[in-house]
N, C-alpha and C. Protein backbone atom coordinates (compact mmCIF):
# COMPACT_ATOMS: atom_id res chain seq x y z
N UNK A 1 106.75 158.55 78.34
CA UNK A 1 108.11 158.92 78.04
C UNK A 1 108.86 157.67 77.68
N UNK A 2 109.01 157.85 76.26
CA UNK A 2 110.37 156.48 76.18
C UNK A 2 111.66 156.68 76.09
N UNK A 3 112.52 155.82 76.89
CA UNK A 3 114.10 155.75 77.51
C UNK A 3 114.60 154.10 76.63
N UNK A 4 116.15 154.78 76.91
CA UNK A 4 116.35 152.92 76.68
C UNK A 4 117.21 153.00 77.89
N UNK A 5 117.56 152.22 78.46
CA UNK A 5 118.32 151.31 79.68
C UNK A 5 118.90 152.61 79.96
N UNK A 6 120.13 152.97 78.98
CA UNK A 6 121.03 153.82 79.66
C UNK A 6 120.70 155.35 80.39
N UNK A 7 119.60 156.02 79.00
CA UNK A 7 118.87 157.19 79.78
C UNK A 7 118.06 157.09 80.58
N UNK A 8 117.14 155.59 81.05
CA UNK A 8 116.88 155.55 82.57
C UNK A 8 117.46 155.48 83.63
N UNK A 9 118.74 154.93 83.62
CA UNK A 9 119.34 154.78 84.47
C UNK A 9 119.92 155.98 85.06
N UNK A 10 120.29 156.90 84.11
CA UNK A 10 121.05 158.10 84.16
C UNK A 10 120.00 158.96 84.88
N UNK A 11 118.75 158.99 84.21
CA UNK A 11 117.15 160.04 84.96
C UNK A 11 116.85 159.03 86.24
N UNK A 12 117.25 157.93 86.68
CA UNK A 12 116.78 157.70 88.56
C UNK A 12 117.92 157.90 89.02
N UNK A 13 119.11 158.88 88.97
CA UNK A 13 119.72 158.99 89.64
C UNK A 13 119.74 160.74 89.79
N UNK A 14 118.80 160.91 88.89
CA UNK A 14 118.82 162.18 89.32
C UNK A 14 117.72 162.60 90.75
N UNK A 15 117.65 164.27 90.65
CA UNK A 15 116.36 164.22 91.75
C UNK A 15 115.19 164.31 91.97
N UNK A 16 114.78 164.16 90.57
CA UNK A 16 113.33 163.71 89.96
C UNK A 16 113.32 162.68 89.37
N UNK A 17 114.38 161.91 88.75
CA UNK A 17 113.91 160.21 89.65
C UNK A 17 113.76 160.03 90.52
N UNK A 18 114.30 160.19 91.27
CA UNK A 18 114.70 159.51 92.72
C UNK A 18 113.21 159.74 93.49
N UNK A 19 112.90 160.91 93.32
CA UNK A 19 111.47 161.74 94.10
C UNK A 19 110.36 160.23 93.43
N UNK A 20 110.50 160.30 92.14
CA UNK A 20 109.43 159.63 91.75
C UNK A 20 109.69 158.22 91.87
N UNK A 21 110.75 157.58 91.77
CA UNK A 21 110.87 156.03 92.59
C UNK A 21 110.90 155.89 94.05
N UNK A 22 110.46 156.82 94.65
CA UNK A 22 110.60 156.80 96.28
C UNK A 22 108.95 156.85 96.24
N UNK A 23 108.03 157.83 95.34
CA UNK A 23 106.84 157.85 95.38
C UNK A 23 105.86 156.49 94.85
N UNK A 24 106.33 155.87 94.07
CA UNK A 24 106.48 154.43 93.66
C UNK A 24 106.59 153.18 94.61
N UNK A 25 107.98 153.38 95.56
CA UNK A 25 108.20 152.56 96.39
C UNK A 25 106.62 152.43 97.27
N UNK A 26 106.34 153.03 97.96
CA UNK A 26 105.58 153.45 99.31
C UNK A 26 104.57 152.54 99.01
N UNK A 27 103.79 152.48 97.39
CA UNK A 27 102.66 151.55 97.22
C UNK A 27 102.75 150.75 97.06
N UNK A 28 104.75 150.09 96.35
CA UNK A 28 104.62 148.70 95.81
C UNK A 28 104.59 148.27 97.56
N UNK A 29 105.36 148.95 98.25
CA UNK A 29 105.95 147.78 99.82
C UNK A 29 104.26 148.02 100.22
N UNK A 30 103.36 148.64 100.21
CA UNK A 30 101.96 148.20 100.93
C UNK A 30 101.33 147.58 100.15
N UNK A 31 101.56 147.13 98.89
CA UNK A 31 100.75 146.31 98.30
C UNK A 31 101.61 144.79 98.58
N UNK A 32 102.28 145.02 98.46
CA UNK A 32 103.22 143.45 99.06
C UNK A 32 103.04 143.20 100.20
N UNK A 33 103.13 143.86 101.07
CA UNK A 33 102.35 143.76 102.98
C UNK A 33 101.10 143.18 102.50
N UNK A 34 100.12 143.38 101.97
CA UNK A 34 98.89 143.05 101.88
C UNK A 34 99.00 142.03 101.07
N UNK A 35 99.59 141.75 100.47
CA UNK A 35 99.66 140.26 99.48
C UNK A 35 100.29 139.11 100.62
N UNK A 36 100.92 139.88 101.15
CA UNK A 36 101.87 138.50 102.27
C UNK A 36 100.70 138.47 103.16
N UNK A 37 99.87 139.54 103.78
CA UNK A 37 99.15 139.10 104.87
C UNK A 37 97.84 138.51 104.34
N UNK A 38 97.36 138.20 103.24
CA UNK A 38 96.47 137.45 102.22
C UNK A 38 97.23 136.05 102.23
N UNK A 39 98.43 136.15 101.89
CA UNK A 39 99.22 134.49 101.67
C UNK A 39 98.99 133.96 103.07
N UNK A 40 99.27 134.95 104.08
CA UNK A 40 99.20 133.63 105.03
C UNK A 40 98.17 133.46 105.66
N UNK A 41 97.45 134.28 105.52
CA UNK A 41 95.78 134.12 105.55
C UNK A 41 95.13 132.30 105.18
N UNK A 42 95.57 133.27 104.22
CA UNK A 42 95.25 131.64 102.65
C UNK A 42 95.90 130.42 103.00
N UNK A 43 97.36 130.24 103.59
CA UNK A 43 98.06 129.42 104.07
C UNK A 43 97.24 128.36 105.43
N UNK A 44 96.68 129.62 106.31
CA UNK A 44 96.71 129.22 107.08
C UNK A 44 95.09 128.45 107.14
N UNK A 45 94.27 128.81 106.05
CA UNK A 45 92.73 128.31 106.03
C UNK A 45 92.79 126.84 105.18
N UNK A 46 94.43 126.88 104.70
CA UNK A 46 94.56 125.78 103.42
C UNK A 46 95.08 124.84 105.12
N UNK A 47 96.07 125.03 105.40
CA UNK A 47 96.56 124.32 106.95
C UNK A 47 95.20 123.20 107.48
N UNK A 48 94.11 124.44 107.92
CA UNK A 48 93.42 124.09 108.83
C UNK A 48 92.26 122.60 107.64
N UNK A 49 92.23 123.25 106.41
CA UNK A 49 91.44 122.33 105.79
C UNK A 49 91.77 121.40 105.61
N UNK A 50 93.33 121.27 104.95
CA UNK A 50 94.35 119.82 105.50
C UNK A 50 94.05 118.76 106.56
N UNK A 51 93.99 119.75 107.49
CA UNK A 51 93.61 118.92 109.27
C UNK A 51 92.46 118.30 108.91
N UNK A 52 91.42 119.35 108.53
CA UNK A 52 89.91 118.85 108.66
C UNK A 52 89.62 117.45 107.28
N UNK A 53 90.61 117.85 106.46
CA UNK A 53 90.49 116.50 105.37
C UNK A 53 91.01 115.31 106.01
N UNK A 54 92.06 115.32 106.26
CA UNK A 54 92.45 114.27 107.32
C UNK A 54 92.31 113.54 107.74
N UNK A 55 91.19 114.24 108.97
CA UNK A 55 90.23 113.70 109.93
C UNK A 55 89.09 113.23 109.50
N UNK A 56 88.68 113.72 108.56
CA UNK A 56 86.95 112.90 107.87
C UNK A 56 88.02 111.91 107.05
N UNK A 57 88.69 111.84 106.17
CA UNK A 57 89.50 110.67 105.80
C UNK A 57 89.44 109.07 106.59
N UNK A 58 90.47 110.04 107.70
CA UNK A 58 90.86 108.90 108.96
C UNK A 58 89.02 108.52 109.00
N UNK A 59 88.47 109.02 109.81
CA UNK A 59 86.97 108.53 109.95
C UNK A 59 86.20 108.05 109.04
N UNK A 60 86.45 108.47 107.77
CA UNK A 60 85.64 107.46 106.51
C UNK A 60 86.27 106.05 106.33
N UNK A 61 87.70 105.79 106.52
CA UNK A 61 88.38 104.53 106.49
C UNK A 61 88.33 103.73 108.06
N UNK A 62 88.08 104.45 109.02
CA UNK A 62 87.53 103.83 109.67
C UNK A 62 85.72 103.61 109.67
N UNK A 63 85.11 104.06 109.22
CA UNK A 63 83.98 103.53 108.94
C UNK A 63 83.69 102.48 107.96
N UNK A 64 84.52 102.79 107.24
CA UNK A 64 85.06 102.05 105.98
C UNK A 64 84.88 100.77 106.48
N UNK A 65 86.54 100.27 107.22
CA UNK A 65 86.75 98.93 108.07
C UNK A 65 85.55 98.46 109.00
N UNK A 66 85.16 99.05 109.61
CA UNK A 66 83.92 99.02 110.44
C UNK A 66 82.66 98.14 109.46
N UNK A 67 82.59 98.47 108.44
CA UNK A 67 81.25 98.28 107.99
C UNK A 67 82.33 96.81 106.96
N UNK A 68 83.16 96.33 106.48
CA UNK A 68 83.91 95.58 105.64
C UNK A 68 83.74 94.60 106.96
N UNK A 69 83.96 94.72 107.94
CA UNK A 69 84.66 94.23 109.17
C UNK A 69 83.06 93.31 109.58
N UNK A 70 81.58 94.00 109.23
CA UNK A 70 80.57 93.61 109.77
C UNK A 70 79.72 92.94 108.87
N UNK A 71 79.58 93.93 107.61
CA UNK A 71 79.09 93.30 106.53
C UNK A 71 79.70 92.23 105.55
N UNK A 72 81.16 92.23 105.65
CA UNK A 72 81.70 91.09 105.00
C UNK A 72 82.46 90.09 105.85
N UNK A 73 83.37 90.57 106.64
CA UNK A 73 84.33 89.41 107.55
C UNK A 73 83.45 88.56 108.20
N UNK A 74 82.73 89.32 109.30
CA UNK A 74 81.61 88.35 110.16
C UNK A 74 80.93 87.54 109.49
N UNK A 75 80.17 88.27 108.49
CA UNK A 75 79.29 87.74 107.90
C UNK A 75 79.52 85.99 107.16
N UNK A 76 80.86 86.39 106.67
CA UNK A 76 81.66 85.62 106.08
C UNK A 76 81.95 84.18 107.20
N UNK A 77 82.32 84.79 108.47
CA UNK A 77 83.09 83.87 109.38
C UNK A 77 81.28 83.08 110.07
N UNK A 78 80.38 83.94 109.71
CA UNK A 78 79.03 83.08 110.38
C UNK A 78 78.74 82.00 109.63
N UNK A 79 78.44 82.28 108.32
CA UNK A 79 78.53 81.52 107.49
C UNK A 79 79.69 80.32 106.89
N UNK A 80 80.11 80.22 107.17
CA UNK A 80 81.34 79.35 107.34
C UNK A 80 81.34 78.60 108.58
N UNK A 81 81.11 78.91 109.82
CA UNK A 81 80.76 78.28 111.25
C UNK A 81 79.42 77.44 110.63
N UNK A 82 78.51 78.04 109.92
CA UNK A 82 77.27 77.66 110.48
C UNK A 82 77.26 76.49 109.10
N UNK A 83 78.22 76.43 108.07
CA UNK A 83 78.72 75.46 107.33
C UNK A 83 79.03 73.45 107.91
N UNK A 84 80.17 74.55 108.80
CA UNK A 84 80.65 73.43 109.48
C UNK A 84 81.78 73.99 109.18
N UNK A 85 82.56 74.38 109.18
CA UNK A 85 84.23 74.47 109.00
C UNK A 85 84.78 74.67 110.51
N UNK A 86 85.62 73.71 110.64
CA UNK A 86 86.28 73.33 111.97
C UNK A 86 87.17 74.94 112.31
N UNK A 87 86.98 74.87 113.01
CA UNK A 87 87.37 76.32 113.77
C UNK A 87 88.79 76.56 113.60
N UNK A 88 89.87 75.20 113.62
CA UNK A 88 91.54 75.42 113.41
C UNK A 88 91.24 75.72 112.46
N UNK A 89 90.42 75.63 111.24
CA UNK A 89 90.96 76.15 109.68
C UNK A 89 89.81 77.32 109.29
N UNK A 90 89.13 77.98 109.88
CA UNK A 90 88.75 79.13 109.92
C UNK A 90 88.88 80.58 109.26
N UNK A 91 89.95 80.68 110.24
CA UNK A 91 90.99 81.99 109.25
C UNK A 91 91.46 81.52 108.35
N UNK A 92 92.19 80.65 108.01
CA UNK A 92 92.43 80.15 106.67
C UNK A 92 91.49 80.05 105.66
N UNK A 93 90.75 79.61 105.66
CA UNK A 93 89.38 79.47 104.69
C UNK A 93 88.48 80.49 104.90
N UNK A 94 88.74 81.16 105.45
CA UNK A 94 88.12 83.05 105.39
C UNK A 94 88.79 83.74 104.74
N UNK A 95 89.88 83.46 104.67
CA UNK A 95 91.45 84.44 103.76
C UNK A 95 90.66 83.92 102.06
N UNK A 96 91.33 82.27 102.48
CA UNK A 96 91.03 81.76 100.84
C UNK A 96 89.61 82.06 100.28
N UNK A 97 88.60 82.24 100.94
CA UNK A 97 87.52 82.91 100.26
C UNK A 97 87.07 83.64 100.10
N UNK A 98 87.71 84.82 100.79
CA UNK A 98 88.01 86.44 100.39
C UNK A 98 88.25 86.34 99.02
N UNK A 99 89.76 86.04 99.25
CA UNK A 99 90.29 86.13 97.98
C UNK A 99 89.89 85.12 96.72
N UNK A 100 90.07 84.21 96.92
CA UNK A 100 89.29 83.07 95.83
C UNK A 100 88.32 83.71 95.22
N UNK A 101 87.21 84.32 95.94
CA UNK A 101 85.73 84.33 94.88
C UNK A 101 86.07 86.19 94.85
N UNK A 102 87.00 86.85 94.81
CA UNK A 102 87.29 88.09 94.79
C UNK A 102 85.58 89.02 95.66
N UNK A 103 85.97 88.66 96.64
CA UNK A 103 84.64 89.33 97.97
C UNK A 103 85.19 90.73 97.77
N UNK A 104 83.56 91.65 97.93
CA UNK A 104 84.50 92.78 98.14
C UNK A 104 82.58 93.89 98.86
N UNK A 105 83.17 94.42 99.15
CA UNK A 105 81.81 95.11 99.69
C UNK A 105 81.31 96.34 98.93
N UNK A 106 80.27 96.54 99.02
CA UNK A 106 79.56 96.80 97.76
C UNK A 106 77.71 97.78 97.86
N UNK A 107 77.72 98.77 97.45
CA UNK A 107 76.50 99.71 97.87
C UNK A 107 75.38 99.52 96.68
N UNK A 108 74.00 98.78 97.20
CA UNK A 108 72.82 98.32 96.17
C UNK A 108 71.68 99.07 96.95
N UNK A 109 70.99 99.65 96.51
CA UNK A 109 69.69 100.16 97.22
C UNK A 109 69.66 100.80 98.54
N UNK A 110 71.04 101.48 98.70
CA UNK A 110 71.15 102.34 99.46
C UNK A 110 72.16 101.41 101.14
N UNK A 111 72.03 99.91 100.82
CA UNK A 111 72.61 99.32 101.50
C UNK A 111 73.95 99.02 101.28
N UNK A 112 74.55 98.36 102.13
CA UNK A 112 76.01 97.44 101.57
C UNK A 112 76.30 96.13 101.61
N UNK A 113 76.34 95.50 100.79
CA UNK A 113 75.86 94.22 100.92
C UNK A 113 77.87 93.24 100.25
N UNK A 114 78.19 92.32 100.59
CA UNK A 114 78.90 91.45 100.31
C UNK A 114 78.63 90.43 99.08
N UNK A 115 79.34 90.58 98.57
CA UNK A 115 79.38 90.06 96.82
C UNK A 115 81.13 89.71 96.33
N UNK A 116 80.89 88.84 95.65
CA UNK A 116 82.26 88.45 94.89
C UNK A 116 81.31 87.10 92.94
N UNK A 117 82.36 86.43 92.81
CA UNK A 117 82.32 85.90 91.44
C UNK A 117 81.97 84.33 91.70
N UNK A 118 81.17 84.15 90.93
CA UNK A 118 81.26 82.43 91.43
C UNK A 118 80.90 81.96 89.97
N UNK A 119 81.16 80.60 89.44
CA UNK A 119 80.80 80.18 88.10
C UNK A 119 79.30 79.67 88.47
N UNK A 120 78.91 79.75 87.42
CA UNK A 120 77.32 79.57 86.83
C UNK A 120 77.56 78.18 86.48
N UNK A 121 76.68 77.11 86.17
CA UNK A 121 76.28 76.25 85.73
C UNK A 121 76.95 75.70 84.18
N UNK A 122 77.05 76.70 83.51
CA UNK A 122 78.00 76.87 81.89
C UNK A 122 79.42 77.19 82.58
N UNK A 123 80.20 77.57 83.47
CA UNK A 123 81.33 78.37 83.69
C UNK A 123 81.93 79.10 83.39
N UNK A 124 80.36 80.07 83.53
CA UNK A 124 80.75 81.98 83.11
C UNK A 124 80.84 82.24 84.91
N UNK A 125 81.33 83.77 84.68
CA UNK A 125 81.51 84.21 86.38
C UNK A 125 79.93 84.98 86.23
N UNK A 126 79.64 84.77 87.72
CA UNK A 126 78.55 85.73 87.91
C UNK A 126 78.86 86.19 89.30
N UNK A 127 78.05 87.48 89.52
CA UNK A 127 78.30 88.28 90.85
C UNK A 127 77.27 87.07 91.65
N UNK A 128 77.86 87.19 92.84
CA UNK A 128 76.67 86.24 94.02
C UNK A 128 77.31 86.85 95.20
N UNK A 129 76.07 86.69 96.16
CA UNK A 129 76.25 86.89 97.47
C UNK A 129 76.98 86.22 97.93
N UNK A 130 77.07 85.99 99.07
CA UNK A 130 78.21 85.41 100.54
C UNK A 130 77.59 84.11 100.81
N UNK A 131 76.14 83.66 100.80
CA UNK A 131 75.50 82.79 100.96
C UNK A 131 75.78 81.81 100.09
N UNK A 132 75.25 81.97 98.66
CA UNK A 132 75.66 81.34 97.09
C UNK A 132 77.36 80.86 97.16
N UNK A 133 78.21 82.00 97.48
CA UNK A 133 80.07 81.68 97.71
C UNK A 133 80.20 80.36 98.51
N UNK A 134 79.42 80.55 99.63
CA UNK A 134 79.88 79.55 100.53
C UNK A 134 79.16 78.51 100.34
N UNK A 135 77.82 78.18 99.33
CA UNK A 135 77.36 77.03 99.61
C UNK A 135 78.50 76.52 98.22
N UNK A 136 79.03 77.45 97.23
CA UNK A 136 79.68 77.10 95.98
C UNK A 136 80.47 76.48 96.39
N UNK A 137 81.75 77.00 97.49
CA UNK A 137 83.27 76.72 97.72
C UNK A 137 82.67 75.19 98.92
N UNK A 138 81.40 75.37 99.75
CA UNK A 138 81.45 74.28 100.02
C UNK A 138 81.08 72.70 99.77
N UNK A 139 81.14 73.05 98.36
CA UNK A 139 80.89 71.54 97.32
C UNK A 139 82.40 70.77 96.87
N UNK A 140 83.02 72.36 96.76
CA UNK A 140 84.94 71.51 96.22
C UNK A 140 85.59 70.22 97.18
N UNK A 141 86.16 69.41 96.77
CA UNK A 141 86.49 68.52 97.16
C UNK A 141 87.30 69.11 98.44
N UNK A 142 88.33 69.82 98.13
CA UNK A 142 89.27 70.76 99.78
C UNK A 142 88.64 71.28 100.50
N UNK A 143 87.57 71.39 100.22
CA UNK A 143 86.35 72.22 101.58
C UNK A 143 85.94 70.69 101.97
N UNK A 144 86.39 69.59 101.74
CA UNK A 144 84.98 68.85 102.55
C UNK A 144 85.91 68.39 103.36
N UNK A 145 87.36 68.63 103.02
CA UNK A 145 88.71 68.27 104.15
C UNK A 145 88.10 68.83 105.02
N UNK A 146 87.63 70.11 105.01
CA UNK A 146 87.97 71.13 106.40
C UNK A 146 86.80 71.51 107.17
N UNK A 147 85.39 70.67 106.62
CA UNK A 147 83.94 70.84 106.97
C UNK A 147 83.71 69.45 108.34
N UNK A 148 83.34 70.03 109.35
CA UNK A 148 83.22 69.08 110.40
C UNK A 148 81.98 68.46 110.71
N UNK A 149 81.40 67.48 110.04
CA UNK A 149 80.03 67.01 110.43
C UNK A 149 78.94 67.29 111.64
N UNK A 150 78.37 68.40 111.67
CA UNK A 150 77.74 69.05 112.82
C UNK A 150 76.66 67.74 112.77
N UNK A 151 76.13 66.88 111.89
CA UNK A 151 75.03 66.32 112.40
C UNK A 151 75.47 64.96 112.86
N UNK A 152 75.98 64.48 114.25
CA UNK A 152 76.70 63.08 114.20
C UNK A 152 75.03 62.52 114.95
N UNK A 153 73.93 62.39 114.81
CA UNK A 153 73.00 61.57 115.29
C UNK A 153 73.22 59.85 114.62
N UNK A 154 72.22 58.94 115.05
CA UNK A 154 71.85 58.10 114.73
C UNK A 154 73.51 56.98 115.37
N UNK A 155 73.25 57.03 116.36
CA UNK A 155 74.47 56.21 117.56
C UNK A 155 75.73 56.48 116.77
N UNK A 156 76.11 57.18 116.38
CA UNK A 156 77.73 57.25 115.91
C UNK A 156 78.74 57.41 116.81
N UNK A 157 79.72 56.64 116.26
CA UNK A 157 80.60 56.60 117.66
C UNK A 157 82.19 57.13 116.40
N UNK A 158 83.15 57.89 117.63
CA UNK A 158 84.17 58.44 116.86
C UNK A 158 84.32 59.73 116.37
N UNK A 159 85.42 60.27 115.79
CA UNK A 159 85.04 61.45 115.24
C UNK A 159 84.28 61.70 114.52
N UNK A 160 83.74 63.02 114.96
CA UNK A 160 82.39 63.09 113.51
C UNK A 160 83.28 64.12 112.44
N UNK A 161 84.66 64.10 112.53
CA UNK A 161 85.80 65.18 111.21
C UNK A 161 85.49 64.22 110.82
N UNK A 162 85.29 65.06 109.04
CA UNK A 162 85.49 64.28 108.08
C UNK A 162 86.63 64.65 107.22
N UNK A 163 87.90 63.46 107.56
CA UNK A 163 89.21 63.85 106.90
C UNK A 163 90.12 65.18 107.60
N UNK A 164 89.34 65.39 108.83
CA UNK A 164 90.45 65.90 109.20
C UNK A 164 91.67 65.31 110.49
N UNK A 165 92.57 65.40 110.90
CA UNK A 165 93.19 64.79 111.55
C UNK A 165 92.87 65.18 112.99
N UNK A 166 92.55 64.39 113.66
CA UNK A 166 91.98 64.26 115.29
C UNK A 166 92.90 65.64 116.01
N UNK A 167 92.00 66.22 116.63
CA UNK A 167 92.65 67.57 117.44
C UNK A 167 93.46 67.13 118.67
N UNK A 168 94.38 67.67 118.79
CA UNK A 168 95.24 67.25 120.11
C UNK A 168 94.15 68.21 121.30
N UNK A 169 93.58 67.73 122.14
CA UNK A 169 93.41 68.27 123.40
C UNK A 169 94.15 68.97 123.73
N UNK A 170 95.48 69.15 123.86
CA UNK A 170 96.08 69.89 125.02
C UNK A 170 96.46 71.04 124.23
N UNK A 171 96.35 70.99 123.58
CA UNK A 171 97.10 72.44 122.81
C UNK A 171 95.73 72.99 122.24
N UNK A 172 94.84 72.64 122.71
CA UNK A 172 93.23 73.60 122.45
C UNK A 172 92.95 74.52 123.17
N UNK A 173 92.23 75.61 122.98
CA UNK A 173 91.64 77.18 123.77
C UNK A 173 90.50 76.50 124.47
N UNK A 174 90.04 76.81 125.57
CA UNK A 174 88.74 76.76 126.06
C UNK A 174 87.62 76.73 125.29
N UNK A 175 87.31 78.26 123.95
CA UNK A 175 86.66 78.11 123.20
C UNK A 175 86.42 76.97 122.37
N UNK A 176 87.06 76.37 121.64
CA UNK A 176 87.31 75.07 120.90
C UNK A 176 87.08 74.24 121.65
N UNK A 177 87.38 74.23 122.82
CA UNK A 177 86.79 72.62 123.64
C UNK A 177 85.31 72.84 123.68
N UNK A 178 84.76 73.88 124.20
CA UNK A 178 83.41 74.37 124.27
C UNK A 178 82.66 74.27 123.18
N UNK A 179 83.04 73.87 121.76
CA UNK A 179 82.28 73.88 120.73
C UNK A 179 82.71 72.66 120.17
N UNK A 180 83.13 71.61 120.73
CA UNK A 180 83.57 70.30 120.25
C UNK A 180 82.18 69.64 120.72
N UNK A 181 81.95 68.62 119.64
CA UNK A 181 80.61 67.76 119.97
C UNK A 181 81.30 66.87 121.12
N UNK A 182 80.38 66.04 121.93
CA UNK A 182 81.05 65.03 122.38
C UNK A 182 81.69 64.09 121.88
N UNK A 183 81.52 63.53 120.32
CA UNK A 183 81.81 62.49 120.18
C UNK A 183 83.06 62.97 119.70
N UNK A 184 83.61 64.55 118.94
CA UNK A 184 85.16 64.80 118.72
C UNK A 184 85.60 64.59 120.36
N UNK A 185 85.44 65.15 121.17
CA UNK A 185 85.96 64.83 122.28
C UNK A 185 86.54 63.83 122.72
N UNK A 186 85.58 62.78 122.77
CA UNK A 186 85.69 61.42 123.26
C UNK A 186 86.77 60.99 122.18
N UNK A 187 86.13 61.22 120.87
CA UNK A 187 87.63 60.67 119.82
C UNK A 187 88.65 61.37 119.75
N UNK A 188 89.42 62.42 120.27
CA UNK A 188 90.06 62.90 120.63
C UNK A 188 90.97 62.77 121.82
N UNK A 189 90.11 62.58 122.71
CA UNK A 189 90.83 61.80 124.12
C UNK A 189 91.30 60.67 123.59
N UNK A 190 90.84 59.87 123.05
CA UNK A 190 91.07 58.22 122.78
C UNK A 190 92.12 58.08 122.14
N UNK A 191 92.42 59.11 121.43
CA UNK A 191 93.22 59.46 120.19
C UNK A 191 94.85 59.98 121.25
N UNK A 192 94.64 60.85 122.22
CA UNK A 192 95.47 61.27 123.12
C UNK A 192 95.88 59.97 123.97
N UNK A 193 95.01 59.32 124.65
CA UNK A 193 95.84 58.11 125.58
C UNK A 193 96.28 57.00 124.81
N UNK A 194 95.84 56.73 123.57
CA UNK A 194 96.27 55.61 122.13
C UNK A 194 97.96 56.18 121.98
N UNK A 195 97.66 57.66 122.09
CA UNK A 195 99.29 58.30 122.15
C UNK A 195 100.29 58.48 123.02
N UNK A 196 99.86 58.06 124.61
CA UNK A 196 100.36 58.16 125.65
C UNK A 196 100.92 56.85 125.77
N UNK A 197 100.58 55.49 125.16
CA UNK A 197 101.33 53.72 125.52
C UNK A 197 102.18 53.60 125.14
């Protein structure tokens, strides 16, 4: 049946409109009940997956840090100890060689291994390990400021720093005294009562 505006309006006010928009009504309001109780259905499985993304998130970035934290920081800070780099400049020269040789952690053969850029021989960049970084950065002239002569044999007397300025004793951690050779010690003390006259 075709109407325009005005003769519909005029036929739902009669009583066979009315019968037949009341017969109309009954299915749209249960099909809308059932669409709302679908929405929040849906709402509420979208809610819960939210949560559950979340949480494997949170736990992948903490695994994340975890494995950055083992495979690159430590790794980084062993190698650098086992260099020689005096323990006050440590974190510092762990920062600067993060960032300097752009370190970044990295998945090869199913492992994760620590890698950044170092120049080649011509001075192109090439990828290198943590090993290669640190023996690279410890050839520059500012690394040999901050590298502490672990081998003082053959009667040496004095500090065995090379170029760095004598550690004040008293403002040292236990740890740091505990990993001072004797002879920083001794030149260190000497260095402290030379400062006490």
């Amino acid at each position: 049946m075709d109407m325009d505006i005005s003769t519909l309006d005029s036929w739902v006010t009669t009583t066979g409109g009315s019968a037949w928009l009341d017969s109309q009504k009954a299915g749209l309001i249960a099909k809308r009940d059932e669409l709302l109780t679908a929405q929040k259905t849906a709402n509420g499985k979208i809610a819960e997956l939210e949560l559950r993304l979340g949480e494997t998130e949170s736990r992948a970035l903490d695994a994340d840090a975890f494995i950055h934290r083992h495979v690159v920081s430590d790794a980084l800070e062993r190698l650098l100890m086992n260099t020689g780099v005096a323990d006050a400049f440590l974190p510092i020269v762990k920062k600067a060689v993060l960032d300097g040789y752009a370190i970044q952690l990295k998945r090869a053969d199913g492992d994760f291994i620590a890698c950044g850029t170092i120049k080649d021989a011509d001075g192109a960049d090439v990828e290198a390990g943590l090993e290669a970084i640190v023996e690279a950065w410890a050839k520059l002239p500012e690394a040999q400021q901050l590298i502490v002569n672990r081998n003082s044999g053959g009667g040496a007397t004095g500090s065995t720093c090379v170029g760095v300025p004598q550690p004040k004793l008293q403002g040292m951690t236990g740890r740091q005294l505990a990993t001072m050779s004797d002879n920083d010690f001794q030149a260190a003390r000497q260095n402290e009562l030379r400062g006490k006259k």
